[in-house]
Protein backbone atom coordinates (compact mmCIF):
# COMPACT_ATOMS: atom_id res chain seq x y z
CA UNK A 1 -37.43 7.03 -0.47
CA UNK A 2 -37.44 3.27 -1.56
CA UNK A 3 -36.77 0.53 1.60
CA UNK A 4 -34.99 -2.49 1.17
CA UNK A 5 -34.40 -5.12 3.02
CA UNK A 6 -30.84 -7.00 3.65
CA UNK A 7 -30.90 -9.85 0.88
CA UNK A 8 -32.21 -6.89 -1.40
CA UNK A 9 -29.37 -4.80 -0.73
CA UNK A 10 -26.93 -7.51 -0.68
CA UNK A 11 -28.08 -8.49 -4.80
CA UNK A 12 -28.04 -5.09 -5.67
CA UNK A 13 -24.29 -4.21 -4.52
CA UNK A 14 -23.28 -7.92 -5.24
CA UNK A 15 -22.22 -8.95 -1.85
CA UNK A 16 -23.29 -11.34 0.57
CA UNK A 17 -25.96 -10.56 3.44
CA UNK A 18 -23.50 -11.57 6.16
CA UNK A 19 -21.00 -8.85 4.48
CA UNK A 20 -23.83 -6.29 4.98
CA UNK A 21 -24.26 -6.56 8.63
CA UNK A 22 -20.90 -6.65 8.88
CA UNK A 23 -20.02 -2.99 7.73
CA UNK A 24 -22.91 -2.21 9.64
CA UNK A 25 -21.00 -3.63 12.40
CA UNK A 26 -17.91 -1.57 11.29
CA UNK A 27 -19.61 1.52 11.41
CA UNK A 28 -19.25 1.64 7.52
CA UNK A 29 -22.58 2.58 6.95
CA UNK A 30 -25.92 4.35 9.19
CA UNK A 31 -27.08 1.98 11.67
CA UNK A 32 -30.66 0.83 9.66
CA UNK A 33 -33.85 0.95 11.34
CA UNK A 34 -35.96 -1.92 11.43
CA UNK A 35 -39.30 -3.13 11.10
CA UNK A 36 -41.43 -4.47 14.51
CA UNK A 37 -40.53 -7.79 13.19
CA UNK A 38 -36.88 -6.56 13.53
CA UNK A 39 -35.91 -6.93 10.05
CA UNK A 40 -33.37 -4.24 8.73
CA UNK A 41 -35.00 -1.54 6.04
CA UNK A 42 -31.92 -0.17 4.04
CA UNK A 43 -32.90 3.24 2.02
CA UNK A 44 -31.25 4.52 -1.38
CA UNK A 45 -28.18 6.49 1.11
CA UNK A 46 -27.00 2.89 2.40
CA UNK A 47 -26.56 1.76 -1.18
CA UNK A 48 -24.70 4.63 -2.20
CA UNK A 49 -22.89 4.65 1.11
CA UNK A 50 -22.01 1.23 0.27
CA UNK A 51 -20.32 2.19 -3.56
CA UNK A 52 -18.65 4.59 -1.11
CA UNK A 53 -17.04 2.17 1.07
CA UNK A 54 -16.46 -0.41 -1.75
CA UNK A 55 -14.56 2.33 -3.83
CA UNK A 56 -12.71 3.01 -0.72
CA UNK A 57 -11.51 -0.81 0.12
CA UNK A 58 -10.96 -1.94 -3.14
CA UNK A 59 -7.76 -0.98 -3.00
CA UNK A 60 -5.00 -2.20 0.05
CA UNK A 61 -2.95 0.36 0.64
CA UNK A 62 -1.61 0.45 3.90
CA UNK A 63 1.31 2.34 4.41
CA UNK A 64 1.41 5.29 6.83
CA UNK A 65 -1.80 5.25 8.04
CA UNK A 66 -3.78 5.34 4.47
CA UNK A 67 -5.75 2.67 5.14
CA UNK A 68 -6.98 4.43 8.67
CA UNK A 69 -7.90 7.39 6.13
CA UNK A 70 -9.89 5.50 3.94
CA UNK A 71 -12.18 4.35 7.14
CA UNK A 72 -12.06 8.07 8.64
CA UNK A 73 -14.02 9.44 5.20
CA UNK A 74 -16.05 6.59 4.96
CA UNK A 75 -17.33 6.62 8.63
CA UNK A 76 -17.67 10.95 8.37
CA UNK A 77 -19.95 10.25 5.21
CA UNK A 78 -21.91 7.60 7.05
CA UNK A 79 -22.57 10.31 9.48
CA UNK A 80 -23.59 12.56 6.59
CA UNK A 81 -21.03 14.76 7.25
CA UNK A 82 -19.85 15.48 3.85
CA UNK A 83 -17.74 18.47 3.85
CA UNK A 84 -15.60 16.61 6.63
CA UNK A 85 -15.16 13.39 4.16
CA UNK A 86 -14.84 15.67 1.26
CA UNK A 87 -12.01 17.18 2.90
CA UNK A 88 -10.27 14.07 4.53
CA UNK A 89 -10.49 12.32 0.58
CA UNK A 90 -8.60 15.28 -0.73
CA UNK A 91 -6.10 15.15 2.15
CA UNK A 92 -5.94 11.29 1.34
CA UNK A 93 -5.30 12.10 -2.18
CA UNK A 94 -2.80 14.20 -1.95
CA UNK A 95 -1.06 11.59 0.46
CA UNK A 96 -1.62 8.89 -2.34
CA UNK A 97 0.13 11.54 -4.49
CA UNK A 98 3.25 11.71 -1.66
CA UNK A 99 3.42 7.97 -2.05
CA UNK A 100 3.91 7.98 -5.53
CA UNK A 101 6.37 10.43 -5.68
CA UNK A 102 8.34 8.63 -2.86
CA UNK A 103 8.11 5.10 -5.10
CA UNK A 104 9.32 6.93 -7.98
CA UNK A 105 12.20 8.80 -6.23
CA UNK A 106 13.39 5.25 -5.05
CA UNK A 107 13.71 3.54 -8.88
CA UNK A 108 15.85 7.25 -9.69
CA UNK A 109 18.03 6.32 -6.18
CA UNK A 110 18.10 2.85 -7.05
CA UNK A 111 19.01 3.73 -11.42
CA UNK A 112 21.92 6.12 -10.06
CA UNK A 113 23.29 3.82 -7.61
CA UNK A 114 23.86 0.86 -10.37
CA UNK A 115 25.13 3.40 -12.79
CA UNK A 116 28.46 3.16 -10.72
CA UNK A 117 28.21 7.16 -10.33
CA UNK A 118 27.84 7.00 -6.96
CA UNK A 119 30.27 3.43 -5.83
CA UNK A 120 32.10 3.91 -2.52
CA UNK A 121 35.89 4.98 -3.10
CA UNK A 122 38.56 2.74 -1.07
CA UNK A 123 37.85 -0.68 -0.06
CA UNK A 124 35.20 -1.31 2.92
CA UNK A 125 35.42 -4.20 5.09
CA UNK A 126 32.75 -3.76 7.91
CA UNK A 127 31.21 -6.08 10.79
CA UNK A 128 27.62 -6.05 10.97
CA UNK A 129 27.38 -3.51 13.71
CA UNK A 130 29.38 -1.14 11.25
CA UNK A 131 27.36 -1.88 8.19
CA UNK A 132 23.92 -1.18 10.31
CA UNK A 133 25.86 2.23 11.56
CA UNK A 134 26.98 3.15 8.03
CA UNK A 135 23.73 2.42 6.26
CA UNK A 136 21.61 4.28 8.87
CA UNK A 137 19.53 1.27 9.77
CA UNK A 138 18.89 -1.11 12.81
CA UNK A 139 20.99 -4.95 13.14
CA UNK A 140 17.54 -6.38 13.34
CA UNK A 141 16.51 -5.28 10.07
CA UNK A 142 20.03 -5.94 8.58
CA UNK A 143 19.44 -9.87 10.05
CA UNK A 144 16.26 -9.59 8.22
CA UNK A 145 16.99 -8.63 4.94
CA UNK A 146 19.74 -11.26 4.64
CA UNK A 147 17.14 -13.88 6.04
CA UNK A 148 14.93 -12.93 3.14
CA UNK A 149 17.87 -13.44 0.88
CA UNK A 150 18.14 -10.05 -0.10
CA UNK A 151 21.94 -9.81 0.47
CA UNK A 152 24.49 -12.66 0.94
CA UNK A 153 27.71 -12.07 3.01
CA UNK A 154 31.10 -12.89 2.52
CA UNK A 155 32.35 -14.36 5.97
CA UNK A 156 36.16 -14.31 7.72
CA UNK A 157 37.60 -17.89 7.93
CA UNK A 158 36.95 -17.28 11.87
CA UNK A 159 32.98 -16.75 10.20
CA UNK A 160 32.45 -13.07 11.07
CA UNK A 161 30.43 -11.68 8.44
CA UNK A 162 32.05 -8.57 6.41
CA UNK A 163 30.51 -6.30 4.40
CA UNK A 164 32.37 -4.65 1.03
CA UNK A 165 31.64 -1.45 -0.93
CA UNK A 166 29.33 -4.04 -3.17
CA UNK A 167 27.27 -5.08 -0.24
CA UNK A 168 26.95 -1.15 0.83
CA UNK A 169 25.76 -0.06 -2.13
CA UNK A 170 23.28 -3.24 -2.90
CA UNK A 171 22.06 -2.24 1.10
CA UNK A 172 21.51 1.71 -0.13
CA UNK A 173 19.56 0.22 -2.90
CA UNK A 174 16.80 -2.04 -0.63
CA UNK A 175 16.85 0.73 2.23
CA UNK A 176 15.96 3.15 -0.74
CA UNK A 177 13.32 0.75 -2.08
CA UNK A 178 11.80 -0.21 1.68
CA UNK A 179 11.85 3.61 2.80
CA UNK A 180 9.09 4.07 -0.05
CA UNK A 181 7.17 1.08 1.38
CA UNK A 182 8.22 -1.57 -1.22
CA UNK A 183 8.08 -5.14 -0.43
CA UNK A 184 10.85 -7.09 0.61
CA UNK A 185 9.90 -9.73 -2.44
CA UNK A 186 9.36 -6.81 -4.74
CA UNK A 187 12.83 -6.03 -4.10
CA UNK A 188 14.34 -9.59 -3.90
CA UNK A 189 12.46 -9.91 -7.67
CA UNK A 190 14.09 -6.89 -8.70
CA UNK A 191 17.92 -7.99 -7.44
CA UNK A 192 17.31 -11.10 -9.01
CA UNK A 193 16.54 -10.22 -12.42
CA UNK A 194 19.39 -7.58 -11.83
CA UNK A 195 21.81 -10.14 -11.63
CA UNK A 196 20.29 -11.95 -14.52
CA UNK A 197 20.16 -9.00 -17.07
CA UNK A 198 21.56 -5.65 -15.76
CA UNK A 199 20.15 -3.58 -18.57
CA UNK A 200 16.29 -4.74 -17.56
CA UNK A 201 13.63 -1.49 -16.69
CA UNK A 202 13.56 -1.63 -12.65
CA UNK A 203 10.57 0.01 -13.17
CA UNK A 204 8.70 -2.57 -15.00
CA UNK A 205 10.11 -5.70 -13.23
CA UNK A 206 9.70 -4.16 -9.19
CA UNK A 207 6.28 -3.33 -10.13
CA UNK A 208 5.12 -7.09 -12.02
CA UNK A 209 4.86 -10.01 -9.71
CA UNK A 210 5.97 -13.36 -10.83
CA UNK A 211 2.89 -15.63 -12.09
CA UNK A 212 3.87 -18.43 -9.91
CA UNK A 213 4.37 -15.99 -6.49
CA UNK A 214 1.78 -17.77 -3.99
CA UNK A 215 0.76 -14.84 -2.36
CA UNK A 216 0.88 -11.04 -4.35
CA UNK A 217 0.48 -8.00 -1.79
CA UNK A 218 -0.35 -4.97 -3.11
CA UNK A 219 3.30 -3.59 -2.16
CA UNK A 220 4.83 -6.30 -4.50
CA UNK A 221 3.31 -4.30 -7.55
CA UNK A 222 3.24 -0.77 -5.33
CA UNK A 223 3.39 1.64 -8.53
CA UNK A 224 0.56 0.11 -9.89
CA UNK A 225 -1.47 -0.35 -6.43
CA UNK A 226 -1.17 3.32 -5.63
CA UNK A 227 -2.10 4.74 -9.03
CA UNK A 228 -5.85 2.86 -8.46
CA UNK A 229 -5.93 4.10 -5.14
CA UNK A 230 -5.50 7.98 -6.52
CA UNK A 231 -8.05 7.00 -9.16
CA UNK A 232 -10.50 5.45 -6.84
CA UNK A 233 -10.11 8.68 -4.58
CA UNK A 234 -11.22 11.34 -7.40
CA UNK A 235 -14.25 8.71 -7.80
CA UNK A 236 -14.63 8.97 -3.70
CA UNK A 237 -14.78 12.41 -4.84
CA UNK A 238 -17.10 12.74 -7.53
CA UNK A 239 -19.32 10.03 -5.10
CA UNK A 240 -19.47 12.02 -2.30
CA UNK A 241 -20.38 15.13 -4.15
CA UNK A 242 -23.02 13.76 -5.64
CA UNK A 243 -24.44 12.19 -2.12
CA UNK A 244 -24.04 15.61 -0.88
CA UNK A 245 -26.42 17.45 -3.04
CA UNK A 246 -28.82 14.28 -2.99
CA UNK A 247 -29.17 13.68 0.53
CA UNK A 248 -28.71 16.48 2.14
């Protein structure tokens, strides 16, 4: 089997020497052994290993402890334990597969609720207290949502905020859209362009950052983000497979 040493491996995965020893140091690949001048020797598992692990992380996702699962298979194939990753990847995938469903559930939610099918009857004038008891969800994250401009509210002339059937059913809408792990500026860019043109596709616009957004998560385009991350687990797949009938 061919040894290589850490600048070697580094140009042929096309990273940086410093980023090797550090999934070394992350358990992300075998600990190497190493020459009597202490130099690391890498073998032809710790590159594939590392197309592993870069497969793995090249997508963010993050919600509900996918990321964790991600690290899980790619520390039980370090080990060379391939029918535990094997398993744990298609457990991940079918997870990533949950998520999608869940994102796509939310734009149906969030399509009914503007059709005006589904508007409260009578006319509701809540406190905040009421509004976070109605809409299932704590005053903290009520307080948040309107600091991130996701809802304004009327206010009393003595300045208590109240809440109308409008403001319920905009609330349903983000609680929806948060509950499948979208981003609170996903959502704001969504409302916004609501209020601009009501006929827009939610789909399209809650998945497609603005080009001038500073900083893009991967929940701001989540749709999009979790469809890599189920094809990058069938090629965690397919990679592991193959490491299992060549290394072991």
């Amino acid at each position: 089997m061919k040894a290589y040493r850490t600048s070697e491996i580094a140009r042929c995965i096309g990273i940086h020497p410093n980023t090797v020893r550090l999934y070394e140091e992350l358990e992300l690949i075998p600990k190497p052994e190493r020459e009597a001048n202490g130099y690391r020797i890498f073998t032809d598992f710790h590159i594939e290993q590392f197309k592993l692990a870069r497969t793995a992380m090249k997508v963010e996702v993050l919600q509900n402890g996918l990321r964790k699962k991600a690290i899980d298979i790619i520390k039980a194939s370090a080990a060379k334990d391939f029918d535990r990753a094997i398993c744990l990847t298609k457990d991940y995938l079918q997870q990533i597969k949950n998520e999608q469903r869940n994102a796509e559930e939310a734009i149906a939610i969030t399509e009914r609720l503007l059709s005006g099918n589904q508007l409260e009857t009578g006319n509701l004038c809540l406190t905040r207290k009421e509004t976070a008891e109605y809409i299932q969800i704590s005053m903290d994250t009520l307080r948040n949502w309107e600091m991130n401009g996701l809802l304004t509210v009327k206010r009393k002339q003595n300045g208590y905020r109240i809440y109308t059937d409008e403001d319920i059913r905009r609330l349903k809408i983000i609680r929806s859209l948060r509950c499948a792990n979208y981003s609170l500026a996903a959502i704001l860019r969504m409302l916004c362009a609501l209020s601009d043109n009501p006929h827009i596709s939610i789909r399209q616009v809650i998945d497609t950052p603005q080009k001038d957004d500073d900083i893009i998560c991967v929940c701001d385009k989540l749709l999009t983000s979790l469809q890599y991350a189920g094809e990058n687990a069938l090629g965690m797949l397919n990679q592991l497979r193959h490491m299992k009938n060549k290394f072991v």
